[in-house]
N, C-alpha and C. Protein backbone atom coordinates (compact mmCIF):
# COMPACT_ATOMS: atom_id res chain seq x y z
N UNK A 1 0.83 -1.17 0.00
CA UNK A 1 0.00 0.00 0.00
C UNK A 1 0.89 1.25 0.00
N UNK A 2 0.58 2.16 -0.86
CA UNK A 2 1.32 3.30 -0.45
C UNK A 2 1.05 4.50 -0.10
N UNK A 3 1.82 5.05 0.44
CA UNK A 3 1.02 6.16 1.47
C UNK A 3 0.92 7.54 0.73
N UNK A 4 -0.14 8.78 0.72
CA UNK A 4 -0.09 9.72 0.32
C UNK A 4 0.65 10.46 1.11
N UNK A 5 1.45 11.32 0.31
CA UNK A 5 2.19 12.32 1.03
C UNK A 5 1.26 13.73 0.68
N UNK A 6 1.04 13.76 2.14
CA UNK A 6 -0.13 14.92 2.58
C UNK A 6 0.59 16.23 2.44
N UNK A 7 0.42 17.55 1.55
CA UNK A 7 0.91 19.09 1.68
C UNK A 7 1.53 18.84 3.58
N UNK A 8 2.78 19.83 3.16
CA UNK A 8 3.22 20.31 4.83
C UNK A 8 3.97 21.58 4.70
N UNK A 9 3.34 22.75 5.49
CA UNK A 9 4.05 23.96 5.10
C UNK A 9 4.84 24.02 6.58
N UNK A 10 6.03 24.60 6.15
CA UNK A 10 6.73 25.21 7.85
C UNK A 10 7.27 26.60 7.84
N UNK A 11 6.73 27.18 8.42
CA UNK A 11 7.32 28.98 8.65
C UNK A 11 7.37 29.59 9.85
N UNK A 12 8.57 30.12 10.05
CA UNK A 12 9.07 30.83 11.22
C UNK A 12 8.07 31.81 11.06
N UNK A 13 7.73 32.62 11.92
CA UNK A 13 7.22 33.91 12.65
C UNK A 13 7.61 34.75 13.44
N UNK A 14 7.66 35.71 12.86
CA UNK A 14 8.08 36.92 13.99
C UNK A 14 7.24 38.02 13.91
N UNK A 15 6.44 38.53 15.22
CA UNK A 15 5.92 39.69 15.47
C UNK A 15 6.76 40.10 15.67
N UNK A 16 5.77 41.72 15.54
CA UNK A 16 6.32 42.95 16.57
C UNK A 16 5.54 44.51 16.23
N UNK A 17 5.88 44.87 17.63
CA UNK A 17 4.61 46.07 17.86
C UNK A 17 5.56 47.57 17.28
N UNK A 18 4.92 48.03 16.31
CA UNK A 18 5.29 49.76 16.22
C UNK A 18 4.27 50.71 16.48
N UNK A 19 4.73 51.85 16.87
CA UNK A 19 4.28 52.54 17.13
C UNK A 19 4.29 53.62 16.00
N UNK A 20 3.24 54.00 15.69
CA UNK A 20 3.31 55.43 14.84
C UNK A 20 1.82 56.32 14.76
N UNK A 21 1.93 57.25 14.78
CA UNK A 21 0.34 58.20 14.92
C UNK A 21 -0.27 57.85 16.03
N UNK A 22 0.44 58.06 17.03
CA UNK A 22 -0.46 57.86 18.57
C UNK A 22 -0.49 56.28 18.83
N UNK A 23 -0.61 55.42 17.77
CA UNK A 23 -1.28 54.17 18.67
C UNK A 23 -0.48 52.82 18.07
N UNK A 24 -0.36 51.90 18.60
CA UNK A 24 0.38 50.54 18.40
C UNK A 24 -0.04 49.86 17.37
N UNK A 25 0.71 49.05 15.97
CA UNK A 25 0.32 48.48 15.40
C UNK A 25 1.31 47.10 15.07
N UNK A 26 1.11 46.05 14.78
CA UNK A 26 1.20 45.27 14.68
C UNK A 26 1.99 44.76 13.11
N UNK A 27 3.34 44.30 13.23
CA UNK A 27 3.81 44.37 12.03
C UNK A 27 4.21 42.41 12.06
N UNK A 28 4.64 41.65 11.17
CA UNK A 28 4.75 40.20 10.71
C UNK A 28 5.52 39.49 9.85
N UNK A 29 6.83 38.98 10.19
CA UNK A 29 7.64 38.05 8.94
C UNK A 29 7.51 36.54 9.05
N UNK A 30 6.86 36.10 7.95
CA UNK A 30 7.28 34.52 7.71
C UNK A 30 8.70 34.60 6.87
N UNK A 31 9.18 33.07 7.36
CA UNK A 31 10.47 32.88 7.22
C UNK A 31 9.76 31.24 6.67
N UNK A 32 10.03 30.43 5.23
CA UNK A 32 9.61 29.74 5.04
C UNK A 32 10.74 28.62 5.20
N UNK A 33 10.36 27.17 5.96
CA UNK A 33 11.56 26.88 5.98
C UNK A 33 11.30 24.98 5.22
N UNK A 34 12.20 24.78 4.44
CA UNK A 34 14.07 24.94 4.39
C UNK A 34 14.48 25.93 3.54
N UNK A 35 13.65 26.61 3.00
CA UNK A 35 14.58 27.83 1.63
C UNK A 35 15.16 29.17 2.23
N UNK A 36 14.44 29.34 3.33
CA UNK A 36 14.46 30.72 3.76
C UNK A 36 13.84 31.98 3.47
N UNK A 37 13.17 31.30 2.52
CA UNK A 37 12.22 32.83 1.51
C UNK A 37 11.44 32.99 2.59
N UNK A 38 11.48 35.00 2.63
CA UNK A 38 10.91 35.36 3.94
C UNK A 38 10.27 36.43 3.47
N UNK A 39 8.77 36.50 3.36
CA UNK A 39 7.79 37.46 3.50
C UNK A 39 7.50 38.51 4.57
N UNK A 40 6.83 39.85 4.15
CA UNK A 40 6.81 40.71 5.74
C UNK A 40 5.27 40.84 5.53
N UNK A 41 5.17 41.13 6.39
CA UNK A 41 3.35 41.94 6.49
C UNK A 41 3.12 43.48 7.53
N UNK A 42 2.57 43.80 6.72
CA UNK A 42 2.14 45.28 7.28
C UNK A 42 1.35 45.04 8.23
N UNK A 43 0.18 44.39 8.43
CA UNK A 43 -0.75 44.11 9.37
C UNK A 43 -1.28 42.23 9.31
N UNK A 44 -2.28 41.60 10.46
CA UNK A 44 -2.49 40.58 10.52
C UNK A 44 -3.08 40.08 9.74
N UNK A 45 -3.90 40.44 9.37
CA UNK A 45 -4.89 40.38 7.70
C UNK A 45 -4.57 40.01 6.29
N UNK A 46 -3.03 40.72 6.51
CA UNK A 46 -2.45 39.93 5.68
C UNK A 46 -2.08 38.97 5.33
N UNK A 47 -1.46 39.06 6.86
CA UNK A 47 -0.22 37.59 7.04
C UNK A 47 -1.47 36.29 6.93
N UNK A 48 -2.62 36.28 7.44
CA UNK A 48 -3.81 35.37 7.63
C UNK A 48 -4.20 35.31 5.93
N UNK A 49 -4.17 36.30 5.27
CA UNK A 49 -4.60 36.19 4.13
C UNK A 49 -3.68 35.36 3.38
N UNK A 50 -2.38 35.48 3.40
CA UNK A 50 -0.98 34.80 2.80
C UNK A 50 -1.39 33.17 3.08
N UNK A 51 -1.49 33.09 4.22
CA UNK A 51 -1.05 31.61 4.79
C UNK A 51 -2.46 30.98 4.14
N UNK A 52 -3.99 31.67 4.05
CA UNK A 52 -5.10 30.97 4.00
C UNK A 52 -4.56 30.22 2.53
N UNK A 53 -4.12 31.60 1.56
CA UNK A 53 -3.69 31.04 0.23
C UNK A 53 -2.74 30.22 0.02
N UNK A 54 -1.55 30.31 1.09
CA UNK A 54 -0.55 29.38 1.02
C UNK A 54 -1.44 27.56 1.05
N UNK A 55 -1.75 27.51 1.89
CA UNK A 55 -2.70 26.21 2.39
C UNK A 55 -3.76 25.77 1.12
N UNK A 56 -4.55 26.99 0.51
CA UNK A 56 -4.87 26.66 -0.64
C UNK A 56 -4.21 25.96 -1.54
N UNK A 57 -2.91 26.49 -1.78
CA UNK A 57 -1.79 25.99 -3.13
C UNK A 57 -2.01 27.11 -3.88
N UNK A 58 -2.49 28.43 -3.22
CA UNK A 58 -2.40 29.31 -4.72
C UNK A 58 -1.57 30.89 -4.75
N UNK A 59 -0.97 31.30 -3.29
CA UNK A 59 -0.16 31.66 -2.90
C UNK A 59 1.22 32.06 -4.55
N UNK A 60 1.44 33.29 -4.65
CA UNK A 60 2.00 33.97 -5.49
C UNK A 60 3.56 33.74 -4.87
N UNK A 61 4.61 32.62 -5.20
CA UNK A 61 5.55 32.82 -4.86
C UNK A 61 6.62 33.98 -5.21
N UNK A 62 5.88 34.75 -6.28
CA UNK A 62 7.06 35.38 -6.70
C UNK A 62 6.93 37.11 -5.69
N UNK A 63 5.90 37.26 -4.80
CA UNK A 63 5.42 38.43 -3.94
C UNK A 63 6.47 38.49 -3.02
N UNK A 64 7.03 39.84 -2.76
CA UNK A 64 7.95 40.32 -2.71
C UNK A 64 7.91 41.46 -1.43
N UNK A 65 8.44 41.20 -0.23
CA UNK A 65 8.21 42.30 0.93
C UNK A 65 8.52 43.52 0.01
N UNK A 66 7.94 44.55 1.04
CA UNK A 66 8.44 46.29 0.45
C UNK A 66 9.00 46.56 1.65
N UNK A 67 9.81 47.53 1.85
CA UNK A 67 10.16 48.85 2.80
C UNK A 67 9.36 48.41 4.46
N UNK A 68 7.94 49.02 4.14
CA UNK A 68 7.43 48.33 5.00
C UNK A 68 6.97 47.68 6.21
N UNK A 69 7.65 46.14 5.42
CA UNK A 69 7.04 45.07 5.87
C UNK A 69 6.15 44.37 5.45
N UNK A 70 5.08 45.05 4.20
CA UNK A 70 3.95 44.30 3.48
C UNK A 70 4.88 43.77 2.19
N UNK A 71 3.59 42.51 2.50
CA UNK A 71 3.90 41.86 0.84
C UNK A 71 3.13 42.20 -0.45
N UNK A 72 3.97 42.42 -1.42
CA UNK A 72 3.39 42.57 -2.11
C UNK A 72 2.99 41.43 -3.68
């Protein structure tokens, strides 16, 4: 019998809080691993939006952090 080999994604994470215009916001890098290709995110929405598509299979490998922190 042979076994399906089931999708498996692995990515580092790193928050972290900035501050700008009075109030705290929330910035995000995946680090995909074994390649190292490392995405940023401007806010959580994103990063949730990235990974929903990653998990899909339809995730744009060629998107590219900016300045930032968002992917673009």
């Amino acid at each position: 019998m042979v076994k399906e080999r089931l999708p498996y994604l692995a990515y580092l994470l790193r928050l972290w809080a900035v501050r700008g215009e009075g109030q705290v916001s929330w910035r995000a890098s995946l680090e995909r691993i074994p390649d190292g290709d490392r995405k940023g995110f401007a806010d959580l929405r994103d990063l949730l939006g990235y990974l929903e598509r990653a998990m899909a299979g339809t995730e744009d490998a060629s998107a590219q952090p900016t300045n930032d922190g968002s992917a673009q």
